[in-house]
PDB file of N, CA and C in Angstrom:
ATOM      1  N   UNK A   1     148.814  46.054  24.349  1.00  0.00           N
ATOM      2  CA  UNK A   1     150.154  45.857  23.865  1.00  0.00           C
ATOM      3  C   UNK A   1     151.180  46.660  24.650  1.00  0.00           C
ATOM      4  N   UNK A   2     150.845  47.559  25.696  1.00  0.00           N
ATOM      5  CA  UNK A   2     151.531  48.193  26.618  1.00  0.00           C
ATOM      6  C   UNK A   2     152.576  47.238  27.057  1.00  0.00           C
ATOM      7  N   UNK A   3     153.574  47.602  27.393  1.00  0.00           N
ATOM      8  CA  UNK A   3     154.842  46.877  28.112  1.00  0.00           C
ATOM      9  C   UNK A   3     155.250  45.937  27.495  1.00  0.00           C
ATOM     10  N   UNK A   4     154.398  45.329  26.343  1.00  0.00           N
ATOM     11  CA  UNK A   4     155.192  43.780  25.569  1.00  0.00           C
ATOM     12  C   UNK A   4     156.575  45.130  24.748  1.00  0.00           C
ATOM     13  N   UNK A   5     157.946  44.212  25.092  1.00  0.00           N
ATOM     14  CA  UNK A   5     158.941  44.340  24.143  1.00  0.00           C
ATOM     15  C   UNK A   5     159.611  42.911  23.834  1.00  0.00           C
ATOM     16  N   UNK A   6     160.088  42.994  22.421  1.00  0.00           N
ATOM     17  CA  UNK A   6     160.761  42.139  21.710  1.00  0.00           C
ATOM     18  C   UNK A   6     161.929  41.287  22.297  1.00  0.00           C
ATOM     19  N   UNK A   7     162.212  39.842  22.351  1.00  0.00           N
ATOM     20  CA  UNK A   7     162.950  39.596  22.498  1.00  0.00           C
ATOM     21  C   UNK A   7     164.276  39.615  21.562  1.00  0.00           C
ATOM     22  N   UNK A   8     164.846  40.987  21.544  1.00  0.00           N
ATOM     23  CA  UNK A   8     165.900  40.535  20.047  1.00  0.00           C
ATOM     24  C   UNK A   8     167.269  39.574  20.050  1.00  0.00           C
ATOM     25  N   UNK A   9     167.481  39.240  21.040  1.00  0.00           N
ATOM     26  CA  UNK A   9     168.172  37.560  20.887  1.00  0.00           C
ATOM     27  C   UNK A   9     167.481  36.477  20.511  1.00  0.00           C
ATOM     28  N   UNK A  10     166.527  36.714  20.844  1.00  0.00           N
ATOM     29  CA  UNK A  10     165.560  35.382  20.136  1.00  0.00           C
ATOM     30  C   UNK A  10     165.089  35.637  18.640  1.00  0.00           C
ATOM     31  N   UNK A  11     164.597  36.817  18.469  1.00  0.00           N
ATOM     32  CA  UNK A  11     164.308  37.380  17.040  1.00  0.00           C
ATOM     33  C   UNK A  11     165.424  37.067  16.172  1.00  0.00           C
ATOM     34  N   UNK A  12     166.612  37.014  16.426  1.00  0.00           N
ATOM     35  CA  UNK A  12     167.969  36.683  15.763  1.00  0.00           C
ATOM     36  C   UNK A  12     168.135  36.039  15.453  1.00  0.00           C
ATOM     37  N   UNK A  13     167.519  34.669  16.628  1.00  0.00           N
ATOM     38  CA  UNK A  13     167.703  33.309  16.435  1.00  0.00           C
ATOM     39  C   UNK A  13     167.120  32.320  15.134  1.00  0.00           C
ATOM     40  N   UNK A  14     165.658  33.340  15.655  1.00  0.00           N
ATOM     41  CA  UNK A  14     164.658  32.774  14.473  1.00  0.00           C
ATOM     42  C   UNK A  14     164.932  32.968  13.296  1.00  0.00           C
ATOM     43  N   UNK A  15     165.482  34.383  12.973  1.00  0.00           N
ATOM     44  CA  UNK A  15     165.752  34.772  11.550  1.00  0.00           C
ATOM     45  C   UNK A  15     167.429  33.799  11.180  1.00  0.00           C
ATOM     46  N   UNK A  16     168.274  33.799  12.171  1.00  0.00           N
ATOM     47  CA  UNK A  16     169.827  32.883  11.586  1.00  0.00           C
ATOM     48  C   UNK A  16     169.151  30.936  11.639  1.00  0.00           C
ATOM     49  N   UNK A  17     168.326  31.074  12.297  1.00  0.00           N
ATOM     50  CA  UNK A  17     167.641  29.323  12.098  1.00  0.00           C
ATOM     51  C   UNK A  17     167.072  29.368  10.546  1.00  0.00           C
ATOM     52  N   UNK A  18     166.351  30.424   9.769  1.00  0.00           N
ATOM     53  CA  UNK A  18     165.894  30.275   9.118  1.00  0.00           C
ATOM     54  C   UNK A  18     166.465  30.002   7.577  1.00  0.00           C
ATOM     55  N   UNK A  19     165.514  29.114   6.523  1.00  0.00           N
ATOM     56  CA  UNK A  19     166.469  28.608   5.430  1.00  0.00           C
ATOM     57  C   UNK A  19     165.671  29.504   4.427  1.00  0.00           C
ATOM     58  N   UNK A  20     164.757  30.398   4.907  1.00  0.00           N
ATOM     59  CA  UNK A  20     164.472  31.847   3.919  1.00  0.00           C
ATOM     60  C   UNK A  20     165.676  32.659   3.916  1.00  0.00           C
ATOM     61  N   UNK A  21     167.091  32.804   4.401  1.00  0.00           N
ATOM     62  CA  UNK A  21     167.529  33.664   4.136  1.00  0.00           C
ATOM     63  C   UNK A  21     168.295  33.132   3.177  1.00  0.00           C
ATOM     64  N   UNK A  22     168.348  32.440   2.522  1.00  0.00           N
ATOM     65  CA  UNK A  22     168.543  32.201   1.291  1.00  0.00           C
ATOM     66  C   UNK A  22     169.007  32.683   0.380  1.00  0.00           C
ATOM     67  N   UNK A  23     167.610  33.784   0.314  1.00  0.00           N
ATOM     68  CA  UNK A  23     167.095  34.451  -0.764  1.00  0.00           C
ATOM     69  C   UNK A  23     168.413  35.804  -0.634  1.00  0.00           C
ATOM     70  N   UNK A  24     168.735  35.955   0.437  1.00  0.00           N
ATOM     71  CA  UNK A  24     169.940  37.330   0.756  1.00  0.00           C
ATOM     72  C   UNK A  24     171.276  37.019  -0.112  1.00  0.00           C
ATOM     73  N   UNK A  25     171.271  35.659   0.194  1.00  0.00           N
ATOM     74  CA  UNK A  25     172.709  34.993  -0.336  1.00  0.00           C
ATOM     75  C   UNK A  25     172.762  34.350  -1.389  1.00  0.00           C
ATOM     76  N   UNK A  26     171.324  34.100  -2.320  1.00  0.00           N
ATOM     77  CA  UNK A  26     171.194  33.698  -3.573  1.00  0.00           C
ATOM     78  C   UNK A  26     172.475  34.613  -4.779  1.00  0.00           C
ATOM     79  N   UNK A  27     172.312  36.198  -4.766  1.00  0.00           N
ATOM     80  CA  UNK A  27     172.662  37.137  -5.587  1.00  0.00           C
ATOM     81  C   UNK A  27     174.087  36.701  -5.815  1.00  0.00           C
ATOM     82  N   UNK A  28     174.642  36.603  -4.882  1.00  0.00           N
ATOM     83  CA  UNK A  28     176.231  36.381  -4.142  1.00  0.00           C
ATOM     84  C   UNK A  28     176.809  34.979  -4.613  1.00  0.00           C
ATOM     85  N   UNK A  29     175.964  33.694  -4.515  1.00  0.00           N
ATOM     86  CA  UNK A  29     176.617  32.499  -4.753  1.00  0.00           C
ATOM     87  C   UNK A  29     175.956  31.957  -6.108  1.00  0.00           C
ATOM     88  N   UNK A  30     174.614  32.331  -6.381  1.00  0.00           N
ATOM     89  CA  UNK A  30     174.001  31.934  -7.983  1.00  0.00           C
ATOM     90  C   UNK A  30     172.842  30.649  -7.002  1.00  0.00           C
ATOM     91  N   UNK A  31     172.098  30.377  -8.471  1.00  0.00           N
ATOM     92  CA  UNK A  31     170.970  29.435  -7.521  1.00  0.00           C
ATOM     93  C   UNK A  31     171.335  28.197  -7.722  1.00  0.00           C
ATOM     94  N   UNK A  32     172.353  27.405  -8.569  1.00  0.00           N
ATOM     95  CA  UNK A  32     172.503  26.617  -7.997  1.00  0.00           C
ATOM     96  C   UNK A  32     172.999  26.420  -6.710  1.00  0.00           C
ATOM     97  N   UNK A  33     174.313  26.826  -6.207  1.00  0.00           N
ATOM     98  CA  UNK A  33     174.615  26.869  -4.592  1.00  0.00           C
ATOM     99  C   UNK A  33     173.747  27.014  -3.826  1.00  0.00           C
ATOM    100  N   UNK A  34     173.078  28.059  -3.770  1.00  0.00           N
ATOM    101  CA  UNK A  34     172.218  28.706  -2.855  1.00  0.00           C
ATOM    102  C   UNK A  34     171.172  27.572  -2.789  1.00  0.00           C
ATOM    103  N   UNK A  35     170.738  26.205  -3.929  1.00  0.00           N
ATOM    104  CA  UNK A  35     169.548  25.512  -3.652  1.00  0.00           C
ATOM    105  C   UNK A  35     170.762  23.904  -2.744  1.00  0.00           C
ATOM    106  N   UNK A  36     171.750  24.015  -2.907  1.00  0.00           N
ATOM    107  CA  UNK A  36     172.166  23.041  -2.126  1.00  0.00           C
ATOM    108  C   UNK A  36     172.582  23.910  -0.652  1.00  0.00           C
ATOM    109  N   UNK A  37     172.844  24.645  -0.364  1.00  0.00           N
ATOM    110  CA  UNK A  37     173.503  25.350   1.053  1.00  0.00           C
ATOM    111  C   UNK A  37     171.464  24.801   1.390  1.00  0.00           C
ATOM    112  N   UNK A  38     170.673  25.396   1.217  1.00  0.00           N
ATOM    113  CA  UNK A  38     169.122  25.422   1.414  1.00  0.00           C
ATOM    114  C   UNK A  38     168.620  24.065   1.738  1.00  0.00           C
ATOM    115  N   UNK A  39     169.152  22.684   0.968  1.00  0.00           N
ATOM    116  CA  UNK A  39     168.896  21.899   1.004  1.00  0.00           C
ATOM    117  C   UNK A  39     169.593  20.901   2.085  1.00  0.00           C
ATOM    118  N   UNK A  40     170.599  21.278   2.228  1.00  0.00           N
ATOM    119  CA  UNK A  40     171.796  20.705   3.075  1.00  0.00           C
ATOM    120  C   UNK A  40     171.650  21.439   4.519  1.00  0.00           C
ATOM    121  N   UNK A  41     171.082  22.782   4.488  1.00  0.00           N
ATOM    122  CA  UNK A  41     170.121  23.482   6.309  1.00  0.00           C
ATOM    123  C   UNK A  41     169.021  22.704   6.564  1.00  0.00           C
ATOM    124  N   UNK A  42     168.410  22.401   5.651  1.00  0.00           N
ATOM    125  CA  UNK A  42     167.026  21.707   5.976  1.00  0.00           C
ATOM    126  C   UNK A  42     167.386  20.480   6.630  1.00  0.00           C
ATOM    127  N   UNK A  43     168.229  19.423   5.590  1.00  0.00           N
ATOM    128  CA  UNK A  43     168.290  18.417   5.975  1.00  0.00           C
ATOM    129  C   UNK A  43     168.932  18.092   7.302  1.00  0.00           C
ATOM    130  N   UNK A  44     169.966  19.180   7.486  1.00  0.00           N
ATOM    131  CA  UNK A  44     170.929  19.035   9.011  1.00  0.00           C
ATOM    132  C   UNK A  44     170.477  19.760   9.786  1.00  0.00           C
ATOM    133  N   UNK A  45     169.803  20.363   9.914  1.00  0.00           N
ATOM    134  CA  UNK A  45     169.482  21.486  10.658  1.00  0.00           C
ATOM    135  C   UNK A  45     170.490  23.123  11.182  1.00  0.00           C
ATOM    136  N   UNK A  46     171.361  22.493  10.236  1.00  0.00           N
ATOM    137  CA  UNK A  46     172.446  23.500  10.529  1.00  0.00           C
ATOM    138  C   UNK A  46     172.301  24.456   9.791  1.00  0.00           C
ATOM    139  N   UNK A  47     172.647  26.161  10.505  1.00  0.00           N
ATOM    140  CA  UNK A  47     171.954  27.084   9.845  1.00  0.00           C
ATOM    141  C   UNK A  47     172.806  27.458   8.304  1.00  0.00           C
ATOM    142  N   UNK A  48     172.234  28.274   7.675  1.00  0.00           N
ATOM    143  CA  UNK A  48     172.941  28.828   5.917  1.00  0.00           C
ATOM    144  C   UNK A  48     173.563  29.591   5.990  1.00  0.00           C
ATOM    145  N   UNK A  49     174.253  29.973   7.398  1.00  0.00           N
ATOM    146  CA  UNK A  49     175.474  30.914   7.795  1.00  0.00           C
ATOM    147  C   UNK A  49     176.758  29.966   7.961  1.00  0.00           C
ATOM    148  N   UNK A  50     176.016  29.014   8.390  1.00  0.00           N
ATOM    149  CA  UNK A  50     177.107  28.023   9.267  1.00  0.00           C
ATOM    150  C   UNK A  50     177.568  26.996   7.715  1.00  0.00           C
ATOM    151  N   UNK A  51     177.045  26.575   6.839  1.00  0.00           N
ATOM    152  CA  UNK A  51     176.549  26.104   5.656  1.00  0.00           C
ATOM    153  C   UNK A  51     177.626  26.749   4.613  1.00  0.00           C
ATOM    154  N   UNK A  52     177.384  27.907   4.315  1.00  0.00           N
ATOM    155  CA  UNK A  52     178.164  28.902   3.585  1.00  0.00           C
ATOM    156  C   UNK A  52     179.565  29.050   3.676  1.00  0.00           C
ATOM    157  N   UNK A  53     179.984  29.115   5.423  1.00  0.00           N
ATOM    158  CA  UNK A  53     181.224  29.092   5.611  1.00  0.00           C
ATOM    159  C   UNK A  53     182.071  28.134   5.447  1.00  0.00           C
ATOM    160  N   UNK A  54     181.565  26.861   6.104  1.00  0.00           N
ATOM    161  CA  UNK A  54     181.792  25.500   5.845  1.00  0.00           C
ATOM    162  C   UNK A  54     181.844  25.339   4.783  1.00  0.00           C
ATOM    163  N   UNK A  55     181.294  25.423   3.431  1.00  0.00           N
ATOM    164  CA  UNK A  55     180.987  24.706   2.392  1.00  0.00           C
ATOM    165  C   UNK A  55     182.078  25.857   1.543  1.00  0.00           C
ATOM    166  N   UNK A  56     182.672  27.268   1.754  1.00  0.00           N
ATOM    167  CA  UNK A  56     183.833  27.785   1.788  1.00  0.00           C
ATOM    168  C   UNK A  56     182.878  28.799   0.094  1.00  0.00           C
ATOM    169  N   UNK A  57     181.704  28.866   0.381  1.00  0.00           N
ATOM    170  CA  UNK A  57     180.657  29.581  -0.809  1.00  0.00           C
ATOM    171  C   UNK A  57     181.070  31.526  -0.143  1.00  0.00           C
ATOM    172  N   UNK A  58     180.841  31.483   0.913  1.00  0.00           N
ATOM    173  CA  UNK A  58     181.002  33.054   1.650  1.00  0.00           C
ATOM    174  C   UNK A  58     182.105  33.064   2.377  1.00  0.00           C
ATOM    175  N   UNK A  59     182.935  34.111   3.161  1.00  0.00           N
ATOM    176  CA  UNK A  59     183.486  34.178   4.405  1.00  0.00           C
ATOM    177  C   UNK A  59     182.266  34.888   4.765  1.00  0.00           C
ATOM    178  N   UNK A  60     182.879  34.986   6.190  1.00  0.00           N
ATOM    179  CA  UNK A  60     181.872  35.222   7.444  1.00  0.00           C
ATOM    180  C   UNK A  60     181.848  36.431   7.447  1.00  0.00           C
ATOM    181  N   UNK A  61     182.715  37.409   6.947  1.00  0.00           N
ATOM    182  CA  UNK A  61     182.788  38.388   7.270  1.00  0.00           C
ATOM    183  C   UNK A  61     181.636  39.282   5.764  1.00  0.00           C
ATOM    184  N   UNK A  62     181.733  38.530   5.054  1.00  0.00           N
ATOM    185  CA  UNK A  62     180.487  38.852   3.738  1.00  0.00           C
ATOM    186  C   UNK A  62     179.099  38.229   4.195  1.00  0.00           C
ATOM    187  N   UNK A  63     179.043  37.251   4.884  1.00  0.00           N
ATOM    188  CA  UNK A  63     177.982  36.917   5.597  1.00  0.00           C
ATOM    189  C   UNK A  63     177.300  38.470   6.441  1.00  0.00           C
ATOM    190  N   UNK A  64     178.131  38.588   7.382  1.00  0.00           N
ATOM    191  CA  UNK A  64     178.040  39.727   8.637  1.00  0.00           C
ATOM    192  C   UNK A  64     177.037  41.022   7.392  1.00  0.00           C
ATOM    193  N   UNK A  65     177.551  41.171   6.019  1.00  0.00           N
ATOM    194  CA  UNK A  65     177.220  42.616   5.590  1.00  0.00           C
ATOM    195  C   UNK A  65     175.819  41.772   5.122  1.00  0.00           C
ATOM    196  N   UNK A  66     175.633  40.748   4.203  1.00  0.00           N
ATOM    197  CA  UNK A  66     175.030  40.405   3.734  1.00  0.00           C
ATOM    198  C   UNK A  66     173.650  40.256   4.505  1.00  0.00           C
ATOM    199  N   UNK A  67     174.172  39.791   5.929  1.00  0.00           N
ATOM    200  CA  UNK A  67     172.414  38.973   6.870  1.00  0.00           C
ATOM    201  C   UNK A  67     172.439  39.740   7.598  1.00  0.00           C
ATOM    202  N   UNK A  68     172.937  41.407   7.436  1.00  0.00           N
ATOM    203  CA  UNK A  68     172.661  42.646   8.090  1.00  0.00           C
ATOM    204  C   UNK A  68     171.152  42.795   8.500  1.00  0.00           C
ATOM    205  N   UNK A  69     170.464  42.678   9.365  1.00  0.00           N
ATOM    206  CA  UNK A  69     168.879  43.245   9.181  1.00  0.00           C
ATOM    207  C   UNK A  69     168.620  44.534   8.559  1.00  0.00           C
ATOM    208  N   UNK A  70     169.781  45.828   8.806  1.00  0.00           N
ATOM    209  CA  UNK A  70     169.352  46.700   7.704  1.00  0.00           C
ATOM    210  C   UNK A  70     169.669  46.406   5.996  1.00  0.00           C
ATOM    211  N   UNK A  71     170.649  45.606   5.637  1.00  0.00           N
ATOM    212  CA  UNK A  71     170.997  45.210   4.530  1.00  0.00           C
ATOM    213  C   UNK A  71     169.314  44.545   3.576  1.00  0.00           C
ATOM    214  N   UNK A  72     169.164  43.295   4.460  1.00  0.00           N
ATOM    215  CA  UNK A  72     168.295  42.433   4.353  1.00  0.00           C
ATOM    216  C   UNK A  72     166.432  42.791   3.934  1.00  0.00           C
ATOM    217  N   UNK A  73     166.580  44.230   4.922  1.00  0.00           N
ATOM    218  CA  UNK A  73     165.117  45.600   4.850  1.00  0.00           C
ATOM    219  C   UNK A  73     164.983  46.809   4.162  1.00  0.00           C
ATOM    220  N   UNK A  74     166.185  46.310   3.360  1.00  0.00           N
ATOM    221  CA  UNK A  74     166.171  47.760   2.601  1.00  0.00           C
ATOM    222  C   UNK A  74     165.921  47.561   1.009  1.00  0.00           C
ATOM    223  N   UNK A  75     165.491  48.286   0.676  1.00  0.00           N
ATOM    224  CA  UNK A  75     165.421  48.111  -1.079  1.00  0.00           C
ATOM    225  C   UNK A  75     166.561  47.695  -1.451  1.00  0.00           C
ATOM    226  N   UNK A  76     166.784  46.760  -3.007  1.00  0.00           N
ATOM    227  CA  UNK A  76     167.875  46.129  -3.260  1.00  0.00           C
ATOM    228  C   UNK A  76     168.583  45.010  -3.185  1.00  0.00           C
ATOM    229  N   UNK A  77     169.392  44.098  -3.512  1.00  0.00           N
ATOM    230  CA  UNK A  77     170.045  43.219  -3.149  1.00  0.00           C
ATOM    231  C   UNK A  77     170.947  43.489  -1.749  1.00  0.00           C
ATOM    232  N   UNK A  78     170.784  42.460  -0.607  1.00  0.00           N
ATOM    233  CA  UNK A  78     171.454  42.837   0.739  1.00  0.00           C
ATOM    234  C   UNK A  78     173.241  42.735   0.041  1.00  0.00           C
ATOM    235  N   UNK A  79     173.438  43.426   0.582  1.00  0.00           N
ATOM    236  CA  UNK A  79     174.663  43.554   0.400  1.00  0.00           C
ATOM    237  C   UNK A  79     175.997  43.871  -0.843  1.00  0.00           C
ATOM    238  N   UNK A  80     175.107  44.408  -1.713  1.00  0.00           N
ATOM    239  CA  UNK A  80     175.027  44.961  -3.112  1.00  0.00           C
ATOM    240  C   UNK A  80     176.728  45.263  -3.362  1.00  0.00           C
ATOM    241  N   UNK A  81     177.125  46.016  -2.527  1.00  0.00           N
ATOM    242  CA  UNK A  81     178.856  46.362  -2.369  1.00  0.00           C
ATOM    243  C   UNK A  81     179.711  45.402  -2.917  1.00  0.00           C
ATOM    244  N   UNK A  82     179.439  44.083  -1.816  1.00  0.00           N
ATOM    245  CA  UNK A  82     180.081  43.302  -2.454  1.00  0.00           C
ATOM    246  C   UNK A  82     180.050  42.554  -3.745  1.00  0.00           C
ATOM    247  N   UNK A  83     178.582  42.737  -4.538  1.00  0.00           N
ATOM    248  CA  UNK A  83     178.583  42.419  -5.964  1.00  0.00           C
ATOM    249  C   UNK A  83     179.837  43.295  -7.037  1.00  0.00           C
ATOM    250  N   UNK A  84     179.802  44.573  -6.405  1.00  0.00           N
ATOM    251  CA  UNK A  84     180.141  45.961  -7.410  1.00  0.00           C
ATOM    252  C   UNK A  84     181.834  45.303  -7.347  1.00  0.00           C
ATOM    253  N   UNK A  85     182.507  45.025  -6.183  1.00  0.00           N
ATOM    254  CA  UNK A  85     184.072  44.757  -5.739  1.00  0.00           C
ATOM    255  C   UNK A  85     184.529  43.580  -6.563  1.00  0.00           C
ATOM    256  N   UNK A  86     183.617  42.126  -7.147  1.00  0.00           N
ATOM    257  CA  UNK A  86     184.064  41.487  -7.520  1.00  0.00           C
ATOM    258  C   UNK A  86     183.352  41.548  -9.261  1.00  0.00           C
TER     259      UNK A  86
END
């Protein structure tokens, strides 16, 4: 395993392609939304960042705290702050 390092633009990719993150942005929009933004990535292939903004459920800029990788790895709901503000 000497010399292998991570591609983290691609690691990024995989995790913002993915319709598991969902689960980050469930807390924030409730499960109904969160099962159509989920359902509506799958079907278009368009990611649940791109989904959210469009569909006018997040701004981007609550996205950014929310699909934080430290937000996302840490104990807790990602992005908890913004629950407490509204």
């Amino acid at each position: 395993l000497k010399g292998i390092e991570a591609n983290e633009d691609r690691l990024k990719e995989y995790v913002e392609k993915s319709v598991g993150i969902i689960t980050a942005v469930n807390p924030h929009i409730g499960y109904e939304a969160a099962a159509r933004v989920a359902k509506e990535a799958i079907a278009t292939g368009q990611s649940v960042r791109e989904l959210c903004v469009k569909n006018g459920v997040l701004s981007q800029e609550d996205l950014e705290l929310i699909l934080d990788p430290f937000e996302m790895t840490h104990p807790g709901i990602a992005g908890a702050i913004l629950l407490k503000k509204n």
